[in-house]
Structure formats: structure tokens, C-alpha cells
Protein backbone atom coordinates (compact mmCIF):
# COMPACT_ATOMS: atom_id res chain seq x y z
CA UNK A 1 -31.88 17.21 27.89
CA UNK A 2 -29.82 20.15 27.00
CA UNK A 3 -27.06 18.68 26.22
CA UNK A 4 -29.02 15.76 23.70
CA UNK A 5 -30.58 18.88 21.88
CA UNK A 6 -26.46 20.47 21.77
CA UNK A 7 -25.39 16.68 20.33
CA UNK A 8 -28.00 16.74 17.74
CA UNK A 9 -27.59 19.69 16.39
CA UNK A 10 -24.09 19.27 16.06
CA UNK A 11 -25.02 15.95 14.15
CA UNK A 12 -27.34 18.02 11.94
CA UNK A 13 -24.98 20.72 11.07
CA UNK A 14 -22.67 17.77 9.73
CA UNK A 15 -24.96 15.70 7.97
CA UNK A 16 -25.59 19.55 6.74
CA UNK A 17 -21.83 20.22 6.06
CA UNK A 18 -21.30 17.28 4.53
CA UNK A 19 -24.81 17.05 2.26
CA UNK A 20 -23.41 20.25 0.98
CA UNK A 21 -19.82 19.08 0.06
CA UNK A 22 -21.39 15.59 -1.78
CA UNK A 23 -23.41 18.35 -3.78
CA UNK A 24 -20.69 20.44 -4.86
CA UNK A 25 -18.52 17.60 -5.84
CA UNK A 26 -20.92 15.63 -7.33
CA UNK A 27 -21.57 18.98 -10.03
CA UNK A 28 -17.70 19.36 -9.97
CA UNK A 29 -17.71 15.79 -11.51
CA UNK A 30 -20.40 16.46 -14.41
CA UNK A 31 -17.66 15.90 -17.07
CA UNK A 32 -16.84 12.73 -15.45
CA UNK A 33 -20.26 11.42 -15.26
CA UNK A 34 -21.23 11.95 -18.74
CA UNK A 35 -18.13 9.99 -20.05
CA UNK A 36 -19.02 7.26 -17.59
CA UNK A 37 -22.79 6.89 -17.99
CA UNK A 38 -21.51 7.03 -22.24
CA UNK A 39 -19.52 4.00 -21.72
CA UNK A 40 -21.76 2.02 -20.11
CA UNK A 41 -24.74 3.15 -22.06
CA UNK A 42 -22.62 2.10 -25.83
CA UNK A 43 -21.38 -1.02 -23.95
CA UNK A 44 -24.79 -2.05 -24.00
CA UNK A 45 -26.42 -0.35 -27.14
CA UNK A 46 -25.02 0.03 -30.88
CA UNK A 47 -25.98 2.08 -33.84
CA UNK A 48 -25.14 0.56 -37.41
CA UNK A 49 -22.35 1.70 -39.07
CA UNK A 50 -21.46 3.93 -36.17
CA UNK A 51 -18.28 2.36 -34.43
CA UNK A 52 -18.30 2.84 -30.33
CA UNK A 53 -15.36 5.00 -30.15
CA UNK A 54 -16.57 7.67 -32.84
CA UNK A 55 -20.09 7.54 -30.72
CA UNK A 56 -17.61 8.30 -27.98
CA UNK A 57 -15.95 10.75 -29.44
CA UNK A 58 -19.09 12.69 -30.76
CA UNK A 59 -20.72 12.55 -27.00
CA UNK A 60 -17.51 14.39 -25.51
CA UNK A 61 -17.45 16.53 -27.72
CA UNK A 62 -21.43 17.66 -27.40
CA UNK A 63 -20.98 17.07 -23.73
CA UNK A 64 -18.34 19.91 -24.08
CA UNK A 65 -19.89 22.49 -26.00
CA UNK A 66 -22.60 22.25 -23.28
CA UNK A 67 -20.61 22.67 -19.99
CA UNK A 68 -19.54 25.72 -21.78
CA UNK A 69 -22.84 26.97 -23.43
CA UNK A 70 -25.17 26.58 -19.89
CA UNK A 71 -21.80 28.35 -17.77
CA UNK A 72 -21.17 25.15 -16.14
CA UNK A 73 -17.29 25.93 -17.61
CA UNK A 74 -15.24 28.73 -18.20
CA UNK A 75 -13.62 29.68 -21.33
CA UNK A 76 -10.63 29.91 -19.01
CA UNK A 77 -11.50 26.30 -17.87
CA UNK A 78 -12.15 25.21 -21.14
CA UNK A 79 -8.74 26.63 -22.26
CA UNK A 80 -7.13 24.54 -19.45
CA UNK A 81 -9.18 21.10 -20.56
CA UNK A 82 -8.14 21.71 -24.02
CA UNK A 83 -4.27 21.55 -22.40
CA UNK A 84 -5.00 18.36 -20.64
CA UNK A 85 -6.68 16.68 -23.40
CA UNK A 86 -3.66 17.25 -25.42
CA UNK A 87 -1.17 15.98 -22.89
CA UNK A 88 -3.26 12.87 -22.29
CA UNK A 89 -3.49 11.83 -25.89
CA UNK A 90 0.69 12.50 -26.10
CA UNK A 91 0.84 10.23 -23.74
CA UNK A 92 -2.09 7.56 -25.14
CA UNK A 93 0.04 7.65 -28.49
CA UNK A 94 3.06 6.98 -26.66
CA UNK A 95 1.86 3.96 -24.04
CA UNK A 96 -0.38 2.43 -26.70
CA UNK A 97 3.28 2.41 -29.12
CA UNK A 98 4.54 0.66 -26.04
CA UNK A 99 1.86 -2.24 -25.58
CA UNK A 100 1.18 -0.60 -22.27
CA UNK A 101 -2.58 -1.13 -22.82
CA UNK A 102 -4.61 -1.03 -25.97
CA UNK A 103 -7.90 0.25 -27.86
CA UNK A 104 -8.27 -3.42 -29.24
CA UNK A 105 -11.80 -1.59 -31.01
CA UNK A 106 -12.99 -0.30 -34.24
CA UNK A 107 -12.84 3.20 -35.13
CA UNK A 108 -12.53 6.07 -37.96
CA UNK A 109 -11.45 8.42 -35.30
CA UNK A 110 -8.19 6.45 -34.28
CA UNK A 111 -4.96 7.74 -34.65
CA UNK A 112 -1.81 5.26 -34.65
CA UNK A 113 -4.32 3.08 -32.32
CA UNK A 114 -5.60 5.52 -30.46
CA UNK A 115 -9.39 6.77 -30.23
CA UNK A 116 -9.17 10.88 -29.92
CA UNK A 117 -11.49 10.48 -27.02
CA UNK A 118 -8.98 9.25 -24.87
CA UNK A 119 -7.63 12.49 -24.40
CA UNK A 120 -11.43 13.60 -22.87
CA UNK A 121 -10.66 11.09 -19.96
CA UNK A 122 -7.41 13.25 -18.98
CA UNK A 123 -9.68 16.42 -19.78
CA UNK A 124 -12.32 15.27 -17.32
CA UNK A 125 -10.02 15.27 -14.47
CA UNK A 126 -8.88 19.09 -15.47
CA UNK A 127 -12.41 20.05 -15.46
CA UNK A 128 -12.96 18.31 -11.87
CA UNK A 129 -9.89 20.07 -10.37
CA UNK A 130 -10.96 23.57 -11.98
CA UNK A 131 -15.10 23.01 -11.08
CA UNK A 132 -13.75 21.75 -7.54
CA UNK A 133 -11.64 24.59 -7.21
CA UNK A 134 -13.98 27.06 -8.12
CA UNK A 135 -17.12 25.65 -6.12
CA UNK A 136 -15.63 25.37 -2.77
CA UNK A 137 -13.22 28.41 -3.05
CA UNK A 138 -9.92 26.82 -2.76
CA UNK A 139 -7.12 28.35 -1.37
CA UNK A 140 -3.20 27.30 -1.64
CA UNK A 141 -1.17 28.11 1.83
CA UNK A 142 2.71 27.30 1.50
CA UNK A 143 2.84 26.90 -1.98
CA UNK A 144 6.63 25.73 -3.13
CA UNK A 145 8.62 28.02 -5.41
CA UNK A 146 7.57 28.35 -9.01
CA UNK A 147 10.51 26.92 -10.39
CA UNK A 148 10.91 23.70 -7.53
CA UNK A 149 6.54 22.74 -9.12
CA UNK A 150 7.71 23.28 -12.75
CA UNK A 151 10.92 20.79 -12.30
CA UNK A 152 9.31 18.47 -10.32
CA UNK A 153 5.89 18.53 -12.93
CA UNK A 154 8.64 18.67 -16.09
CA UNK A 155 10.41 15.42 -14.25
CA UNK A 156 7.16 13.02 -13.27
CA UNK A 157 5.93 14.00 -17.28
CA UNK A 158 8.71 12.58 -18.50
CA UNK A 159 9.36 9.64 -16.65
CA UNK A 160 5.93 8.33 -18.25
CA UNK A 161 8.07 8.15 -20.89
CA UNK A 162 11.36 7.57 -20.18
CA UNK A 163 11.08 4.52 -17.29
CA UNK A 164 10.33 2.16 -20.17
CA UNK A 165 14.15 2.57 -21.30
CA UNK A 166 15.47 3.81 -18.07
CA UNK A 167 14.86 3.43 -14.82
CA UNK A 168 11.50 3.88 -12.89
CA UNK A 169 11.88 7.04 -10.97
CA UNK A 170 8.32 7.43 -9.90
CA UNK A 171 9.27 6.49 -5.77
CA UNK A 172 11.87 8.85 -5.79
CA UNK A 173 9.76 11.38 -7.24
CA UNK A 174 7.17 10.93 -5.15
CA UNK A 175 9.61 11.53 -2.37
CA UNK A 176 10.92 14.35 -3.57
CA UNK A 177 7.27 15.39 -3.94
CA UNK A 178 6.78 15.20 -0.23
CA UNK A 179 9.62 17.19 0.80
CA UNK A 180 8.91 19.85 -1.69
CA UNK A 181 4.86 20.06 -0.72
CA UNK A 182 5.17 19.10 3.07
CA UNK A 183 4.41 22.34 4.25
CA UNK A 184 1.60 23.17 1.62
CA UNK A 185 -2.22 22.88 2.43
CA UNK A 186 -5.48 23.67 0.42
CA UNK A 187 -8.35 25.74 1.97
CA UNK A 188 -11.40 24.88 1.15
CA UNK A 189 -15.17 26.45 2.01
CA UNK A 190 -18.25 24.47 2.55
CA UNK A 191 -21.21 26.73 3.80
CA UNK A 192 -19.82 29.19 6.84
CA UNK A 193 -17.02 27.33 7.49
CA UNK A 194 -13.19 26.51 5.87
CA UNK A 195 -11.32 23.10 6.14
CA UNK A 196 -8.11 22.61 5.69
CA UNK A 197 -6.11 19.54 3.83
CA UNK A 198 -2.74 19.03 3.61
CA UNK A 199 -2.09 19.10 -0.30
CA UNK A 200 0.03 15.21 -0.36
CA UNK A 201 -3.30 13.95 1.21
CA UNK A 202 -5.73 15.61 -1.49
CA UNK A 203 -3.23 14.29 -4.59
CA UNK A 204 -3.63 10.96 -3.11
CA UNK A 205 -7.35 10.82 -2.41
CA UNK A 206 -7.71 11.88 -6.05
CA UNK A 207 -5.53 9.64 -7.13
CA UNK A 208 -7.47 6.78 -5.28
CA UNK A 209 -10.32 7.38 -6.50
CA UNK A 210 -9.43 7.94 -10.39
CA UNK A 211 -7.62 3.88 -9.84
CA UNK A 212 -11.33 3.09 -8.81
CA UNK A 213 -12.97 5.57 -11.88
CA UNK A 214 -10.48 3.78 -14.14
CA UNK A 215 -11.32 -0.15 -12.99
CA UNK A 216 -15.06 0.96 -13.59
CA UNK A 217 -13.69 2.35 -17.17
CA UNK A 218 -12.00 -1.03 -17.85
CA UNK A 219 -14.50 -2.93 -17.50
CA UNK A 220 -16.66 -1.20 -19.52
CA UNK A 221 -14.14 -1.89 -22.26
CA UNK A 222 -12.78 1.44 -22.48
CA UNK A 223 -9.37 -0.01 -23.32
CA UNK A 224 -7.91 -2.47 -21.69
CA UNK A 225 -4.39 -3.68 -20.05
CA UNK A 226 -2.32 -6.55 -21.28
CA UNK A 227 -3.78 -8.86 -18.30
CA UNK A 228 -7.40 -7.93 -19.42
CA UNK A 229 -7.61 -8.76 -22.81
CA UNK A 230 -9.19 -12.12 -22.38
CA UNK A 231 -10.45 -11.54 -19.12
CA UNK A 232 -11.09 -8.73 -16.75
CA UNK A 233 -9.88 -8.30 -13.74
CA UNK A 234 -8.95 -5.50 -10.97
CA UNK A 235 -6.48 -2.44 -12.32
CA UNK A 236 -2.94 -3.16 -10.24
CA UNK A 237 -2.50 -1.43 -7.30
CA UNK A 238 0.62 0.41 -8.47
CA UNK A 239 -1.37 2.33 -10.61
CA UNK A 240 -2.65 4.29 -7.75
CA UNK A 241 0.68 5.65 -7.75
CA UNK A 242 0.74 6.88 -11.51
CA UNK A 243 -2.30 8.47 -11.09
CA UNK A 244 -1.15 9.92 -7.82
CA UNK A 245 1.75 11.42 -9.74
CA UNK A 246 -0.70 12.65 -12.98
CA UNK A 247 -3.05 14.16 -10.62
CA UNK A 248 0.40 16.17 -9.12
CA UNK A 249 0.63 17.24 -12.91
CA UNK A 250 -2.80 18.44 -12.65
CA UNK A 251 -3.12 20.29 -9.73
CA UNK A 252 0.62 22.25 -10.27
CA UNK A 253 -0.66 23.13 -14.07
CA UNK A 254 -4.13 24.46 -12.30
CA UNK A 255 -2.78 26.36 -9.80
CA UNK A 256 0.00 27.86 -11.63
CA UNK A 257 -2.33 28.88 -14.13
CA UNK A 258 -4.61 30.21 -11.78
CA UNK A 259 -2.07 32.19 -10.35
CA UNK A 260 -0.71 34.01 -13.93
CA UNK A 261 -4.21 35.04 -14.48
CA UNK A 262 -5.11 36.26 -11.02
CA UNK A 263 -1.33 38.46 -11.61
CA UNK A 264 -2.77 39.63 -14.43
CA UNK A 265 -5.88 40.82 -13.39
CA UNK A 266 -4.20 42.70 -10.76
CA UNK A 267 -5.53 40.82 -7.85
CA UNK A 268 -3.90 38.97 -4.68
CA UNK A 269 -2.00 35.54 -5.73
CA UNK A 270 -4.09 33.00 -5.08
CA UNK A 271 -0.97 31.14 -4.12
């Protein structure tokens, strides 16, 4: 009997542990959810004269002003979306240019093809990995030299750009990836007690479940790849792996940044 009360407690305390995780990554992904439930909501509903993509575009931006206005974000976090959303819409303006996918929709607020609320979909993901960080107290343990993350983050950048005249270096990055990170782990707290993750395994999981984010995206017609035009159909595997390698960018910019600031307020590295 006293060991059935033992097991189901245990059981409790998990369903606790883990009720309490879902919650803080579910208000980690606020940003996130609003672009979502946006696109499906103007899949389904218009407003005269008022293309989809500006509606998109004026959403984000309210959505925005009111993570930071009810202290759901930062300034500091907001400074580091801001970053992201520019780096995403470089590299919208550049892939679109290449026929990599397209925003085959209507629009005042397109530049050379490109809706400006593009660049929210990169921000979201900055504002997940700084909420995230934040809300269950992350820690870095092992991280690489500062130089070895800005080469490597420099390197997977620019092969977004470069593999469609040269070669494809994403594999070898991505091995060069693990032997630079293999030893580094995250921390992270969820009520009294801290988990560990080996920081490959967390870049991955993100990136797995952005590929599934951006399938749900696609069909809602937030762009769409050569193969969907006429018809959808599931976002190619490989693309786990370029999200695996943006989230990389993510997490290095987020932590490195996190780590100047901490400097300069005169407290312990966080790294």
C-alpha cells in the first residue's frame, strides 16, 4: 500500500512538472500564436480594399506594441526581435530573388516581392528563445569560445546565400557544429527542480518543430514553395535541417547577447 501511495505521487509530481513546463512554453510562444491564429483567421475572412498581407502586417505590428506595453517583452527582448526581423527579411529578399518560394499575393506593403511581415515570422522565434529563456531560467554549461560561435554563426548565415552558386555546406556545418557544441548543455528550471539538455538536442527539437509550425504556415497560404503552388503538400524533410541551422543562429545571437549585457551590468556570465 505504501509503496502504491510512493508510485502515485511520483506520477503526480510529473504530471505536476510537466503541467508546469506546457504552461511556461505555451506563454513563451505568445508571439507565435498570434501570427498563427492571424493566418488562419484572414485565410478565412477579408476586409475590402484591405489586402491579406497589409492585415498581416498591421496585426504584428499591434501584436508587438502589446507584448511590450503589458511586460510580456523586454525592451532588451524587443531590441533582439527587431535584429531577427531584419535578418529574416535579408534573407526573404534574397530567397524570394532566387524562386526559392514566393508571396504569389497582393500587397502595398511588399518590397521586391516580399510582404514586410515576413520578417515577424523570424522575429517570433527570437521572442520564443528570449521568453523561453527567461521563464525557465536557462543556464549555458560548456559554452564554446566566443570567436569558434561567431565563425561558425557568420559561416551557416552565409551559406543561405552562397549554396545557390556554390556548394551546399550545410552537412559539413552541421558537423562542425557538433564538434564545436558537444560538450555544451542548457539548464533549465521547472518548479524546485533543474533539467539538463544537451544544447545539439534542444537546436534540433526546435528546429523540428518550426518544419511542423512552417507546414501549418504553408498551408495557410503564408507563402508557398515551388511544389505548392498548385497544390499543397508536406514541407521537405530537408528543411528540418535549415531550420536546425537558423535556430543555431538564434540561440548563439541570444546567448551572446545575453552574455555582453550580463558583463555589463557587472554580474556573473551567464555563459
Amino acid at each position: 500500500m505504501e509503496q502504491l501511495q510512493q508510485s502515485n505521487a511520483i506520477w503526480l509530481y510529473r504530471i505536476k512538472q510537466l503541467f508546469i513546463f506546457g504552461y511556461r512554453q505555451a506563454m513563451s510562444c505568445i508571439f507565435p500564436v498570434i501570427i498563427f491564429a492571424t493566418l488562419a483567421l484572414t485565410k478565412v475572412v477579408s476586409i475590402p480594399y484591405f489586402h491579406r498581407y497589409d492585415l498581416l502586417l498591421l496585426i504584428c505590428l499591434i501584436a508587438q506594441v502589446g507584448m511590450v506595453a503589458f511586460k510580456l517583452e523586454t525592451i532588451d527582448e524587443l531590441k533582439v526581435i527587431c535584429m531577427f526581423h531584419i535578418i529574416g527579411l535579408l534573407l526573404e529578399l534574397y530567397k524570394v530573388h532566387m524562386g526559392s518560394w514566393s508571396y504569389p499575393g497582393e500587397g502595398w506593403s511588399k518590397l521586391l516581392g516580399v510582404p514586410l511581415y515576413s520578417g515577424f515570422m523570424y522575429a517570433s522565434v527570437a521572442s520564443y528563445i528570449c521568453q523561453a529563456w527567461r521563464r525557465l531560467s536557462i543556464s549555458v554549461y560548456g559554452w564554446p569560445r566566443q570567436w569558434y560561435t561567431v565563425l561558425l554563426s557568420a559561416a551557416i548565415y552565409l551559406n543561405f546565400f552562397t549554396h545557390h552558386y556554390l556548394w551546399d555546406f550545410r552537412w559539413a556545418l552541421t558537423i562542425l557544429l557538433i564538434i564545436v557544441f558537444y560538450r555544451t548543455s542548457f539548464t533549465y528550471r521547472v518548479g524546485d527542480r533543474t533539467y539538463r539538455m544537451p544544447v545539439i538536442l534542444s537546436f534540433l527539437l526546435i528546429g523540428f518543430f518550426i518544419w511542423l509550425a512552417e507546414n501549418i504556415s504553408t498551408f495557410m497560404g503564408a507563402w508557398a514553395y515551388p511544389d505548392q503552388e498548385h497544390t499543397w503538400q508536406l514541407v521537405h524533410l530537408s528543411k528540418i535541417s535549415s531550420w536546425f541551422l537558423l535556430v543555431v543562429i538564434s540561440v548563439i545571437i541570444v546567448a551572446q547577447l545575453k552574455h555582453v549585457k550580463s558583463a555589463r551590468d557587472g554580474g556573473s556570465p551567464p555563459l
